[in-house]
PDB file of N, CA and C in Angstrom:
ATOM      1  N   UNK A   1     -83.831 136.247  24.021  1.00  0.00           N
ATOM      2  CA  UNK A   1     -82.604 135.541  24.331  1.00  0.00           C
ATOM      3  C   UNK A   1     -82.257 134.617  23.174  1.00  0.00           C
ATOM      4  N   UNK A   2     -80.935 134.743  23.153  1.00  0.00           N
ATOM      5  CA  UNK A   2     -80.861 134.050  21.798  1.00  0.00           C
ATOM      6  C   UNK A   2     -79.729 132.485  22.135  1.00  0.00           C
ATOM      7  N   UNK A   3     -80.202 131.900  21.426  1.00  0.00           N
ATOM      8  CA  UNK A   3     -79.374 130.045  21.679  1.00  0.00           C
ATOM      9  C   UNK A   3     -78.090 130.307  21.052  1.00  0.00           C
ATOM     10  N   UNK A   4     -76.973 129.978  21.599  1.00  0.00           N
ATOM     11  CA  UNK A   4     -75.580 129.375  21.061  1.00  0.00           C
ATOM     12  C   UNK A   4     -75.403 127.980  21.189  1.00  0.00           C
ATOM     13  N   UNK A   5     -74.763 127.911  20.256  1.00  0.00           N
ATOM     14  CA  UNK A   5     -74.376 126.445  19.283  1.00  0.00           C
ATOM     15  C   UNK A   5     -73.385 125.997  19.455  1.00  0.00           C
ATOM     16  N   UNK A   6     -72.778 125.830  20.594  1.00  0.00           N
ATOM     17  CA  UNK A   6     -71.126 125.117  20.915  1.00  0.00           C
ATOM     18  C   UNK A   6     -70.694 124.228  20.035  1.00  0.00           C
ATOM     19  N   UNK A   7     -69.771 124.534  19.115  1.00  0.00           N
ATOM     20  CA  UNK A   7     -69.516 123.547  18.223  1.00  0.00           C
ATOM     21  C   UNK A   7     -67.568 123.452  18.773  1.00  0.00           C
ATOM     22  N   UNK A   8     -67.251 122.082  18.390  1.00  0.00           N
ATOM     23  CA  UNK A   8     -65.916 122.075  19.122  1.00  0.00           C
ATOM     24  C   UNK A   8     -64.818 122.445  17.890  1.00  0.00           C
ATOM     25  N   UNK A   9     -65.171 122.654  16.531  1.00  0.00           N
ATOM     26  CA  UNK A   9     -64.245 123.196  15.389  1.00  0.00           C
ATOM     27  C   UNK A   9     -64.794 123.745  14.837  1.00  0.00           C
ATOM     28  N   UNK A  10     -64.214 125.178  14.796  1.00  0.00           N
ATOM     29  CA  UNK A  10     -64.371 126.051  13.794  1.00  0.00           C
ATOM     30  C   UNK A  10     -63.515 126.756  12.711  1.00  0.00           C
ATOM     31  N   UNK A  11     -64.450 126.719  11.567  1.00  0.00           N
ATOM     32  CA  UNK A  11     -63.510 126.709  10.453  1.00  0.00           C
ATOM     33  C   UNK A  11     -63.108 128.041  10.244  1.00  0.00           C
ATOM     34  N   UNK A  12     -61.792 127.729  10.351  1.00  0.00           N
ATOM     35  CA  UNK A  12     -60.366 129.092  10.189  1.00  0.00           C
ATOM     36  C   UNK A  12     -60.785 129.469   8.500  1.00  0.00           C
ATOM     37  N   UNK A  13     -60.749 130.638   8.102  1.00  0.00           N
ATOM     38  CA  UNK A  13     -60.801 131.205   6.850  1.00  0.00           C
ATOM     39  C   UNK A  13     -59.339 130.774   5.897  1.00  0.00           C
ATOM     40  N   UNK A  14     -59.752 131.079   4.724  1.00  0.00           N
ATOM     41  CA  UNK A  14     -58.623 130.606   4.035  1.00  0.00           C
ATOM     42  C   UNK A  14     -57.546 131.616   3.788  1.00  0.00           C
ATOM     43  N   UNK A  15     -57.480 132.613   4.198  1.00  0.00           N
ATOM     44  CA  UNK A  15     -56.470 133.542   4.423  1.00  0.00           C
ATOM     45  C   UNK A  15     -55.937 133.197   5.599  1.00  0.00           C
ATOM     46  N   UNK A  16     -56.091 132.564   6.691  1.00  0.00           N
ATOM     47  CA  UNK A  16     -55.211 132.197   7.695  1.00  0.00           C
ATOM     48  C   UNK A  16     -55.156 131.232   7.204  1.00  0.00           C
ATOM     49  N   UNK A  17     -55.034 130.232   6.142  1.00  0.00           N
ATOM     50  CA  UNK A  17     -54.762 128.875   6.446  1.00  0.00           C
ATOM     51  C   UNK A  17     -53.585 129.599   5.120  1.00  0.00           C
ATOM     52  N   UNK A  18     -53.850 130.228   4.302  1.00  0.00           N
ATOM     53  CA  UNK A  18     -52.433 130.874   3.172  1.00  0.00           C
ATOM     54  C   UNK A  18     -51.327 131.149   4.345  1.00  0.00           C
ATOM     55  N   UNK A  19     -51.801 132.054   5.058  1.00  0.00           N
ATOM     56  CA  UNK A  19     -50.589 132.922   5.797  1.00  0.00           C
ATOM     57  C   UNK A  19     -49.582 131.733   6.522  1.00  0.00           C
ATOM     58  N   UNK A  20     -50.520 130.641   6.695  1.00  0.00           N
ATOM     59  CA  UNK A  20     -49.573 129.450   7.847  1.00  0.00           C
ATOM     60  C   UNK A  20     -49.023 128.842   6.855  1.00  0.00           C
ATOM     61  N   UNK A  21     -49.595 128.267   5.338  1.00  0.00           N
ATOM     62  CA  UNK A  21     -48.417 128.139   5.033  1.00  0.00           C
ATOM     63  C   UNK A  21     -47.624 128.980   4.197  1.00  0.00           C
ATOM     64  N   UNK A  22     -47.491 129.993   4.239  1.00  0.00           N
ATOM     65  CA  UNK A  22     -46.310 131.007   4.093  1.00  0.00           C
ATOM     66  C   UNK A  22     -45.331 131.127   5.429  1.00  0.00           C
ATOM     67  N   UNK A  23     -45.986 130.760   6.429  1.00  0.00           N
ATOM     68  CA  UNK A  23     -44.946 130.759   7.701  1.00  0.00           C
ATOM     69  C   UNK A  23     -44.167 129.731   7.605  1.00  0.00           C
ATOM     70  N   UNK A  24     -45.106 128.426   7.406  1.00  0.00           N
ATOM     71  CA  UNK A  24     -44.404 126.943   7.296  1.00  0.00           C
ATOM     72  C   UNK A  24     -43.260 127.333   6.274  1.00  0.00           C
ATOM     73  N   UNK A  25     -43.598 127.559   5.440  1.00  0.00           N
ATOM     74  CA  UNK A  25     -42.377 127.630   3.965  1.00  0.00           C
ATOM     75  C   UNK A  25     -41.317 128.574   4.335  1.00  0.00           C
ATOM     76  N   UNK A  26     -41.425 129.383   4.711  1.00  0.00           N
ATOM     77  CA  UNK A  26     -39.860 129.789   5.907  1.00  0.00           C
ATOM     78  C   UNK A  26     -39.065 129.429   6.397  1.00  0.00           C
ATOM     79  N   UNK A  27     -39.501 127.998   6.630  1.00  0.00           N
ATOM     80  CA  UNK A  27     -38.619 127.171   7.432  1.00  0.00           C
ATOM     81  C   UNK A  27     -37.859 125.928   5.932  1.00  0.00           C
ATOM     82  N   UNK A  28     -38.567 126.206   5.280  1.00  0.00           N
ATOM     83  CA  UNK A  28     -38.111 125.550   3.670  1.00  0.00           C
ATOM     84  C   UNK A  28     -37.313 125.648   3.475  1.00  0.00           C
ATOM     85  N   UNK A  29     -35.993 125.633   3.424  1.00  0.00           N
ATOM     86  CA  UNK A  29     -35.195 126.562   2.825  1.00  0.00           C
ATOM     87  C   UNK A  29     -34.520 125.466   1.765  1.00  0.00           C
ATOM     88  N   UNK A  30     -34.721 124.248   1.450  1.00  0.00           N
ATOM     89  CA  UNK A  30     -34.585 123.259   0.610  1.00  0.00           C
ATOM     90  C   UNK A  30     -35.429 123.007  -0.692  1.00  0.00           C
ATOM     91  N   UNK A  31     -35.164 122.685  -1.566  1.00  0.00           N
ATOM     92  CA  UNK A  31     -35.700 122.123  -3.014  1.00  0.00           C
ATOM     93  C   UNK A  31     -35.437 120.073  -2.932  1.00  0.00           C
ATOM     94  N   UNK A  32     -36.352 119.883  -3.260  1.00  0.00           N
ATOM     95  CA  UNK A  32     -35.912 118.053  -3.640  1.00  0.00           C
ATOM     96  C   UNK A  32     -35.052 118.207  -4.799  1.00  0.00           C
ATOM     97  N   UNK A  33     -35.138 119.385  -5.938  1.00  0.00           N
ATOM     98  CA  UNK A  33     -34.331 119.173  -6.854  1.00  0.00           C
ATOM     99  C   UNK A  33     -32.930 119.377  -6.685  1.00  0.00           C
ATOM    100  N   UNK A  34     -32.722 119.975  -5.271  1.00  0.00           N
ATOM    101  CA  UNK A  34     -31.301 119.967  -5.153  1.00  0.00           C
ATOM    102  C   UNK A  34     -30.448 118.816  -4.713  1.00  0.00           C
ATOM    103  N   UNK A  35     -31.058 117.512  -4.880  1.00  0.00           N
ATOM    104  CA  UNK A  35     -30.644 116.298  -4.834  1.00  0.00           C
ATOM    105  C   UNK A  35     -29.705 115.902  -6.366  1.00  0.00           C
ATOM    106  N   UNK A  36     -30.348 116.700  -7.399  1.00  0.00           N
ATOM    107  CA  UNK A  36     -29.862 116.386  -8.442  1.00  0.00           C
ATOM    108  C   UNK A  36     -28.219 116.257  -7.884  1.00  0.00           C
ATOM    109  N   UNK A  37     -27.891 117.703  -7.500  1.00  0.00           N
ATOM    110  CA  UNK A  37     -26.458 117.473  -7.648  1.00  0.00           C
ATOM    111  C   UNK A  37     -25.782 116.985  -6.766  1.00  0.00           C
ATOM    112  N   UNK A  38     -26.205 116.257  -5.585  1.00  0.00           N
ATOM    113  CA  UNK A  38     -25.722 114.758  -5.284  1.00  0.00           C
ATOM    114  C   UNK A  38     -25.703 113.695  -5.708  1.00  0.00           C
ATOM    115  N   UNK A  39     -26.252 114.026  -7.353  1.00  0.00           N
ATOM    116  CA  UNK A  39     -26.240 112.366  -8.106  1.00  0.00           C
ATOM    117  C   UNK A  39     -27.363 111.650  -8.069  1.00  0.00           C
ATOM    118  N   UNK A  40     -28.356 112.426  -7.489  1.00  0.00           N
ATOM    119  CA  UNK A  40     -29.951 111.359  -7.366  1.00  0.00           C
ATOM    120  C   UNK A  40     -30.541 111.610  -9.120  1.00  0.00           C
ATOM    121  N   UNK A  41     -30.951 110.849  -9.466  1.00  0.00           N
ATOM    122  CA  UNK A  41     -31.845 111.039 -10.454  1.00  0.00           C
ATOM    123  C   UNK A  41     -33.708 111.972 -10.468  1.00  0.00           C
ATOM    124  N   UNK A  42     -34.130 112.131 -11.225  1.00  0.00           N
ATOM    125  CA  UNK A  42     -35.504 112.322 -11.149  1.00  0.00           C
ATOM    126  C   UNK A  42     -36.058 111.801 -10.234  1.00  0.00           C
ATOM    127  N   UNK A  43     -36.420 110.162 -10.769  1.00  0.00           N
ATOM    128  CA  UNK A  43     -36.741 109.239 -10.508  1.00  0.00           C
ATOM    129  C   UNK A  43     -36.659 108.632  -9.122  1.00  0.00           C
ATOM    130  N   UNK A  44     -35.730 108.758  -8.509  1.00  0.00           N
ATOM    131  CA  UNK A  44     -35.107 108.695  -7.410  1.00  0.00           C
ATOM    132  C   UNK A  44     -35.340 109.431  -6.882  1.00  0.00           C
ATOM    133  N   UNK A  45     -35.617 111.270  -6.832  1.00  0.00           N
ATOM    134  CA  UNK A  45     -35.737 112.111  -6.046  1.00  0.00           C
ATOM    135  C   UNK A  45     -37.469 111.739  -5.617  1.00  0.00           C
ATOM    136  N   UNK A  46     -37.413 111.357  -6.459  1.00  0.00           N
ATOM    137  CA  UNK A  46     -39.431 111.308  -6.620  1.00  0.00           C
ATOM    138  C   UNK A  46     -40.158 110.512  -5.469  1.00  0.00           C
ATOM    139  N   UNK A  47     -39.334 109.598  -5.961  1.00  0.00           N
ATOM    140  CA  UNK A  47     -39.166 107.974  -4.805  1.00  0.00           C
ATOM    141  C   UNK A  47     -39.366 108.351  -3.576  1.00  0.00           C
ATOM    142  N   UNK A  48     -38.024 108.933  -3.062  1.00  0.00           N
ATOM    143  CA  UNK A  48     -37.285 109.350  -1.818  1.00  0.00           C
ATOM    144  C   UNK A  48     -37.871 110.535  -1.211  1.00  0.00           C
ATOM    145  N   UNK A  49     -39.017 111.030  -1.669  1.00  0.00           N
ATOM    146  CA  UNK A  49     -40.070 112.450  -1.383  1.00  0.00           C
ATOM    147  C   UNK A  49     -40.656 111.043  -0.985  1.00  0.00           C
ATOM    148  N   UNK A  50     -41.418 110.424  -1.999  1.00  0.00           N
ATOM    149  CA  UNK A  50     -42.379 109.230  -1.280  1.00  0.00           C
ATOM    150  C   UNK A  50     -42.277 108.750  -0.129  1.00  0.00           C
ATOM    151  N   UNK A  51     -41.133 107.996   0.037  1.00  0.00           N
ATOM    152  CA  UNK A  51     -41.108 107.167   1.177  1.00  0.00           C
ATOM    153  C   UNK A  51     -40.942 108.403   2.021  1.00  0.00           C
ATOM    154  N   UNK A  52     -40.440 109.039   1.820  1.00  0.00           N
ATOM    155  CA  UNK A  52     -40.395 110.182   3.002  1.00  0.00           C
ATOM    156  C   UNK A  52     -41.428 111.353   3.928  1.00  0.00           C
ATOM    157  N   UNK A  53     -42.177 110.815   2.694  1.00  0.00           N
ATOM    158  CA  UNK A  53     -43.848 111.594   3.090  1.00  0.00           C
ATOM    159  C   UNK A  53     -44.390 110.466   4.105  1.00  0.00           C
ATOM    160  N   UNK A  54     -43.876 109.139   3.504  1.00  0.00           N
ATOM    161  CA  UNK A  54     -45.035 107.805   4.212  1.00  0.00           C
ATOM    162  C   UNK A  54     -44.146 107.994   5.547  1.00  0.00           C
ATOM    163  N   UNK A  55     -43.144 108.321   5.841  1.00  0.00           N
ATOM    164  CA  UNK A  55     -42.468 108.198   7.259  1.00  0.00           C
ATOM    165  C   UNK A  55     -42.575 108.964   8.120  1.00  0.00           C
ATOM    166  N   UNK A  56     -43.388 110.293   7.283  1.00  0.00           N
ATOM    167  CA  UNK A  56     -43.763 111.427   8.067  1.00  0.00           C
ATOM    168  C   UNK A  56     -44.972 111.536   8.556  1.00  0.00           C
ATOM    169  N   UNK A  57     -46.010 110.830   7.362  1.00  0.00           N
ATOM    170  CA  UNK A  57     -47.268 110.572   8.355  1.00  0.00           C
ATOM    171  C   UNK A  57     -48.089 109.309   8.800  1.00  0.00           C
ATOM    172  N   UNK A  58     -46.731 108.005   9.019  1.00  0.00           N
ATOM    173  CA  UNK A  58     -46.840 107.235  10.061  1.00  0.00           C
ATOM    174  C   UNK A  58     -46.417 107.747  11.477  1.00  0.00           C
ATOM    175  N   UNK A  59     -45.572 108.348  11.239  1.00  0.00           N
ATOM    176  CA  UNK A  59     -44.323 109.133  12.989  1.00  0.00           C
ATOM    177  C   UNK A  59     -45.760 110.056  13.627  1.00  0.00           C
ATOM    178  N   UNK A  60     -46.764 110.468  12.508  1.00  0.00           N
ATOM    179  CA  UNK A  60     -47.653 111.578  13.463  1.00  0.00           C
ATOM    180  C   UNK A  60     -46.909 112.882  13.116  1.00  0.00           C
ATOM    181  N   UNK A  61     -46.026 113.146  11.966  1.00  0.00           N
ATOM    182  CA  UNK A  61     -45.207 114.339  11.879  1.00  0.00           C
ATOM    183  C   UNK A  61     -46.141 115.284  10.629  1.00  0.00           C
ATOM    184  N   UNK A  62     -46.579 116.673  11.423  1.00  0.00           N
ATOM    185  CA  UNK A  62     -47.847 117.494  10.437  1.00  0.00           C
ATOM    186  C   UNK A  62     -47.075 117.389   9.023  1.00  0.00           C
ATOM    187  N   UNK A  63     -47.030 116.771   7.903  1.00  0.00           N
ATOM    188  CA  UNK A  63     -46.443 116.535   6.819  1.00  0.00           C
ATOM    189  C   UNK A  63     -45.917 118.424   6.149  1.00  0.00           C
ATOM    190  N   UNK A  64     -47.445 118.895   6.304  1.00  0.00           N
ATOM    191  CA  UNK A  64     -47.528 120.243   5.551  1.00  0.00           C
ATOM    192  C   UNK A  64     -46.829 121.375   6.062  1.00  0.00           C
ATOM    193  N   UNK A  65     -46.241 121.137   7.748  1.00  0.00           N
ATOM    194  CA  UNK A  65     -45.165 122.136   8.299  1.00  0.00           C
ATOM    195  C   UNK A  65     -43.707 122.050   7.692  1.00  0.00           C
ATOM    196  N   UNK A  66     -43.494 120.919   6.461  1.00  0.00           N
ATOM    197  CA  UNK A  66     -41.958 120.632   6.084  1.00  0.00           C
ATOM    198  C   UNK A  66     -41.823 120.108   5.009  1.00  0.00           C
ATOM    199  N   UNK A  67     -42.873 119.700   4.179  1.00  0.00           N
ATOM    200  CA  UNK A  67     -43.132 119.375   2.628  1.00  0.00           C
ATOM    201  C   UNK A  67     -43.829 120.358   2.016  1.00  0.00           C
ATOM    202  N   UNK A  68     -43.778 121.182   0.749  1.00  0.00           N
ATOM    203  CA  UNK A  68     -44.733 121.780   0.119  1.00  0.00           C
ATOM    204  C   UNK A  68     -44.374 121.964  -0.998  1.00  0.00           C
ATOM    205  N   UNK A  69     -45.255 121.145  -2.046  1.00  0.00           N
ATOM    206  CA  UNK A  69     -45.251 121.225  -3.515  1.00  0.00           C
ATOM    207  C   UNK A  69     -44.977 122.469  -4.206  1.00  0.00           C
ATOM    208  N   UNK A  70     -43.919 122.760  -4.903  1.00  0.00           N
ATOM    209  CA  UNK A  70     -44.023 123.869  -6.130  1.00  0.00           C
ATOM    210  C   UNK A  70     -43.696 122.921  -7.525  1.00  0.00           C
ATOM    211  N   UNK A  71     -43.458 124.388  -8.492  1.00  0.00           N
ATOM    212  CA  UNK A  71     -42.393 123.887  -9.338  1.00  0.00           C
ATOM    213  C   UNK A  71     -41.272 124.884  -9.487  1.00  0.00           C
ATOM    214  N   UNK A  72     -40.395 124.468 -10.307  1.00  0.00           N
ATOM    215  CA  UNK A  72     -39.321 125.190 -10.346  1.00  0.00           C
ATOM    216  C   UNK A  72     -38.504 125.049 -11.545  1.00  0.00           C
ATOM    217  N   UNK A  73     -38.070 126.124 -12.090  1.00  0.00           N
ATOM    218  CA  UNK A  73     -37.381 126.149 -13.581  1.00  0.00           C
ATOM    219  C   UNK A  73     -36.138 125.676 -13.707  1.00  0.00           C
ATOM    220  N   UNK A  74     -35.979 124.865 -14.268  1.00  0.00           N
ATOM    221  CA  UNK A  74     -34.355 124.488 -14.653  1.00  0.00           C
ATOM    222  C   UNK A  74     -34.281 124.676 -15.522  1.00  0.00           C
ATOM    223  N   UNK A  75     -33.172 123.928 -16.482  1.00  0.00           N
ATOM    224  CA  UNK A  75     -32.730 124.295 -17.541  1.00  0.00           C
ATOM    225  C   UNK A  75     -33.479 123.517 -18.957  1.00  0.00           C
ATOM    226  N   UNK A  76     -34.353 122.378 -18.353  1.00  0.00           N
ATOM    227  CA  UNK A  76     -34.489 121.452 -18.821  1.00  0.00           C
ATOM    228  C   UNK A  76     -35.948 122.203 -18.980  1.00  0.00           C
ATOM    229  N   UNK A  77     -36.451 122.974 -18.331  1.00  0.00           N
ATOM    230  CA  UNK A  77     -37.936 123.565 -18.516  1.00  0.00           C
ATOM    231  C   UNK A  77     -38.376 123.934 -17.222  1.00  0.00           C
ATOM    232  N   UNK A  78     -39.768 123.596 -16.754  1.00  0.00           N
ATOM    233  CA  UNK A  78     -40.651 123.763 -15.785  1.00  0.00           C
ATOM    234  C   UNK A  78     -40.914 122.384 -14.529  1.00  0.00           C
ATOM    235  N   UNK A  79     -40.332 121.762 -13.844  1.00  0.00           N
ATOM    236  CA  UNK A  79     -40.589 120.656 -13.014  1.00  0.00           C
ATOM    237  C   UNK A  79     -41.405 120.725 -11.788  1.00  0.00           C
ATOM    238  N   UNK A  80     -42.154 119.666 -11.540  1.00  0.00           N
ATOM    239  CA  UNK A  80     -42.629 119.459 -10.513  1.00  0.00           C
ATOM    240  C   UNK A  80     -41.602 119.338  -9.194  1.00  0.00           C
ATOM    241  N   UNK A  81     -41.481 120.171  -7.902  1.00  0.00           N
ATOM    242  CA  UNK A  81     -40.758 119.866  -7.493  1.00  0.00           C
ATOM    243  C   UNK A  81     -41.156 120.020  -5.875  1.00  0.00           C
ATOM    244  N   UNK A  82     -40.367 120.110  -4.724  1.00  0.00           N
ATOM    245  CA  UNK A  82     -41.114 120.114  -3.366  1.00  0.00           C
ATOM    246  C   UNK A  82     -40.304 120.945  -2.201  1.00  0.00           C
ATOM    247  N   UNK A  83     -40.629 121.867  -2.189  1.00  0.00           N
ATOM    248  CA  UNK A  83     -40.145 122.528  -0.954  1.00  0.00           C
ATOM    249  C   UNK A  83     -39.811 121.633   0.405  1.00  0.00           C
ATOM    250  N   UNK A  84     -38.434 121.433   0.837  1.00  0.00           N
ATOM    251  CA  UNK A  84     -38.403 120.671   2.422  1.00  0.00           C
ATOM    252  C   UNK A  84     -37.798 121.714   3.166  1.00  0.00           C
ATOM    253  N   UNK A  85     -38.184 121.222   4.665  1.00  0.00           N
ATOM    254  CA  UNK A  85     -37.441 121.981   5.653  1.00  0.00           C
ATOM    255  C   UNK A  85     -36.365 121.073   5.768  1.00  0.00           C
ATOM    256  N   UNK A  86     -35.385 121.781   7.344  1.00  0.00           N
ATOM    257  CA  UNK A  86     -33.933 120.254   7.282  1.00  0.00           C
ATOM    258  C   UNK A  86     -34.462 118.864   7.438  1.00  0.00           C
ATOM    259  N   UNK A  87     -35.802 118.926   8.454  1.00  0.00           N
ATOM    260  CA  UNK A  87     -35.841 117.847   8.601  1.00  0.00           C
ATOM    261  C   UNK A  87     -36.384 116.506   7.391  1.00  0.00           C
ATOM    262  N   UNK A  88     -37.484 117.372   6.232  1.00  0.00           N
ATOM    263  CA  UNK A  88     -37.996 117.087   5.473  1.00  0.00           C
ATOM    264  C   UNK A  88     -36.649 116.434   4.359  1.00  0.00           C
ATOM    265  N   UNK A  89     -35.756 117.454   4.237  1.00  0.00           N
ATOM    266  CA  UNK A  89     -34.672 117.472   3.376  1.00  0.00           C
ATOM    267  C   UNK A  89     -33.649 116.174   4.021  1.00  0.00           C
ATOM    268  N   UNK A  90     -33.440 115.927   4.983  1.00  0.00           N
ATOM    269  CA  UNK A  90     -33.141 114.687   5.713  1.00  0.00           C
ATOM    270  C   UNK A  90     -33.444 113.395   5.581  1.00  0.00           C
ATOM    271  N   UNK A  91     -34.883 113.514   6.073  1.00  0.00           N
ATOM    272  CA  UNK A  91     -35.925 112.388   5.511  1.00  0.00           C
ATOM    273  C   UNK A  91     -35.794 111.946   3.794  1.00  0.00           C
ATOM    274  N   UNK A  92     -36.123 112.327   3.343  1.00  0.00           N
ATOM    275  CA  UNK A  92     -35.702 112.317   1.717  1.00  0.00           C
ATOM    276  C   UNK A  92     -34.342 112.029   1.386  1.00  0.00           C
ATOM    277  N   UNK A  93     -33.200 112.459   2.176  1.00  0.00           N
ATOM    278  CA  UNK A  93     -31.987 112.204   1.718  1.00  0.00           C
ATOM    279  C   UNK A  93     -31.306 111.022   2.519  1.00  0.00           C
ATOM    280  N   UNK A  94     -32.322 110.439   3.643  1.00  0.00           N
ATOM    281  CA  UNK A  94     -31.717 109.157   3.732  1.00  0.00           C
ATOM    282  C   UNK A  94     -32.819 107.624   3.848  1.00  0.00           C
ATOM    283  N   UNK A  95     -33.577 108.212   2.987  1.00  0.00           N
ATOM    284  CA  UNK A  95     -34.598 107.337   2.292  1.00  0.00           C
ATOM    285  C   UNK A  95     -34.427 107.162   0.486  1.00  0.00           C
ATOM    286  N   UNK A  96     -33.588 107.633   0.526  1.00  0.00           N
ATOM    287  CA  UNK A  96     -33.301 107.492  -1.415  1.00  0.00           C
ATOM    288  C   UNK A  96     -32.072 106.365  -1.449  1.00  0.00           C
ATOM    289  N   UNK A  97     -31.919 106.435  -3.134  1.00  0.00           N
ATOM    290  CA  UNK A  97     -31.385 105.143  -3.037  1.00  0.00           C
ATOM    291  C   UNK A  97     -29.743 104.631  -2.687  1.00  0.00           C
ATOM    292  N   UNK A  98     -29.821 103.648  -1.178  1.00  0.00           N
ATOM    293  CA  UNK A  98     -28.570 103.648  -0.890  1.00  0.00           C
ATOM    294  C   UNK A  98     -27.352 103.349  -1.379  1.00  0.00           C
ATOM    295  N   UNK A  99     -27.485 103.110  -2.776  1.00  0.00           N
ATOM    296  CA  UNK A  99     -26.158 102.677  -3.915  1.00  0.00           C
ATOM    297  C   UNK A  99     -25.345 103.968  -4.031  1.00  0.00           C
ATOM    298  N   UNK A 100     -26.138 105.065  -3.976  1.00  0.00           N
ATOM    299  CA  UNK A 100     -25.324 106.070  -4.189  1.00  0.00           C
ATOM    300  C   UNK A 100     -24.868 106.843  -3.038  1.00  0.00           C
ATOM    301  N   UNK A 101     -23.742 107.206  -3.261  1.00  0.00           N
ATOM    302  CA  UNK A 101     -22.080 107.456  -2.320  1.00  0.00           C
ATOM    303  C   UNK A 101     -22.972 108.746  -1.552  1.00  0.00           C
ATOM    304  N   UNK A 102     -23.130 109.659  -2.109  1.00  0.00           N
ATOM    305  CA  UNK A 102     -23.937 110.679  -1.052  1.00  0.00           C
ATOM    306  C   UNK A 102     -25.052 110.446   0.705  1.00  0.00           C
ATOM    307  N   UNK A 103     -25.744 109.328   0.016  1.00  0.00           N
ATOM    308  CA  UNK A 103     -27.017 108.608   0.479  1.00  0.00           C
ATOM    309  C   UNK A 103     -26.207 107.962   1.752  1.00  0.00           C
ATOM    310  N   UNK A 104     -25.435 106.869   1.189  1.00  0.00           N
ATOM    311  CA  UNK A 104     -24.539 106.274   2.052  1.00  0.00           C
ATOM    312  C   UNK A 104     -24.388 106.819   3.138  1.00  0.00           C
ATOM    313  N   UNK A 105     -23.256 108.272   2.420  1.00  0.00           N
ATOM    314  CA  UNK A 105     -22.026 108.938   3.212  1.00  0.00           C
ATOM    315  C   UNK A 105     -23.066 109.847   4.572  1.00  0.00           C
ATOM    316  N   UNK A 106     -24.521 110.450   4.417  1.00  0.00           N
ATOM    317  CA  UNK A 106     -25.489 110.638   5.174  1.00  0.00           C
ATOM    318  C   UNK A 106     -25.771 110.063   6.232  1.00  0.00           C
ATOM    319  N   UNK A 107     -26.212 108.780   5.460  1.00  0.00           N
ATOM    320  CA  UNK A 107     -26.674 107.940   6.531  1.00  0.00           C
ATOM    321  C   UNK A 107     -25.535 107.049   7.559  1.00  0.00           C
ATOM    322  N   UNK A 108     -24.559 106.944   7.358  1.00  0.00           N
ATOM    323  CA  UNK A 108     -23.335 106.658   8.316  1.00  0.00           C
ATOM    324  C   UNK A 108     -23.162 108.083   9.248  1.00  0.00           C
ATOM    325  N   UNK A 109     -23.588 109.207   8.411  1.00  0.00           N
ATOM    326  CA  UNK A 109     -23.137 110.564   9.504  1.00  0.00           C
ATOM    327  C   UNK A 109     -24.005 110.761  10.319  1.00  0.00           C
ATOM    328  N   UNK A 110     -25.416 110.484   9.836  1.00  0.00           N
ATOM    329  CA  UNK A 110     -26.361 110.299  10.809  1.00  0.00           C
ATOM    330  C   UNK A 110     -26.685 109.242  12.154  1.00  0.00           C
ATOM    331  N   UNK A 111     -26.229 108.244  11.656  1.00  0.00           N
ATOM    332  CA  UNK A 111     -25.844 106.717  12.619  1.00  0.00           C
ATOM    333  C   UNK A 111     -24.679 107.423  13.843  1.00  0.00           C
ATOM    334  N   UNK A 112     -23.912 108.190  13.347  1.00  0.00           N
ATOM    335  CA  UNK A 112     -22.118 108.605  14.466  1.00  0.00           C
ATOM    336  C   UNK A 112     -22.563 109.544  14.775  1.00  0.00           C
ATOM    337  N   UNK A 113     -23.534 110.528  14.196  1.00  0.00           N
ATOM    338  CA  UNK A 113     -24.396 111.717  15.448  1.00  0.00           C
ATOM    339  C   UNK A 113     -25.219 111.255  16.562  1.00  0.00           C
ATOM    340  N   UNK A 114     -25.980 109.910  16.171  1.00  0.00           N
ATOM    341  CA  UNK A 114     -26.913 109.429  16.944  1.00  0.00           C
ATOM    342  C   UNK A 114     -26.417 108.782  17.836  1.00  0.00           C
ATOM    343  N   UNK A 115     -25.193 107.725  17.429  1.00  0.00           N
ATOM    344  CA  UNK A 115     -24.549 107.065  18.705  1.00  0.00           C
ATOM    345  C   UNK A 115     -23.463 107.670  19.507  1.00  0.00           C
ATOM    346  N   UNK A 116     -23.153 109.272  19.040  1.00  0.00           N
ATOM    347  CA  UNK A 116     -21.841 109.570  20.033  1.00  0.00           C
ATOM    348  C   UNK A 116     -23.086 110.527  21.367  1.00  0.00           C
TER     349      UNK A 116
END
């Protein structure tokens, strides 16, 4: 007779942990660099991923189902850049910086969705 070992986690292989996030990134359908052409800077996009990561895993929100690092070619070369889902792409776009008219014009549309 042989003893089993009840253990309460077991470790998933790393081919199911690829495939989930290839599922997660499906739901991506955003770049942070496509902030550029709302007028965000680098710098600013960079930021506004930041605070937006810290808001995602204070809330308890799985960060890695709606953020995921690539890069991506522009014109300028090779950049570091971040795959979002809407909600990720949200978060980021009304956590960047509110001087600029885009950021603003968001976050007032978001305030008149929430209160009607």
């Amino acid at each position: 007779m042989e003893l089993i070992v009840y253990t309460e986690r077991y470790h998933v292989s790393r081919a199911v942990h690829n495939f989930m996030d290839f599922y997660y990134s499906m739901n991506m359908k955003y770049l942070a660099s496509d902030l550029l052409g709302k007028g965000l800077s680098p710098e600013q996009i960079t930021h506004a991923v930041e605070v937006a990561l810290k808001v995602a895993n204070s809330s308890g929100m799985e960060a890695h189902k709606h953020f995921m690092p690539v890069y991506s070619g522009l014109k300028q070369g090779v950049i570091k850049d971040c795959k979002l889902s809407h909600l990720a792409y949200s978060l980021v776009l009304i956590n960047a910086d509110a001087n600029l008219k885009a950021v603003g014009k968001f976050q007032v549309d978001v305030l008149k969705r929430f209160l009607s």
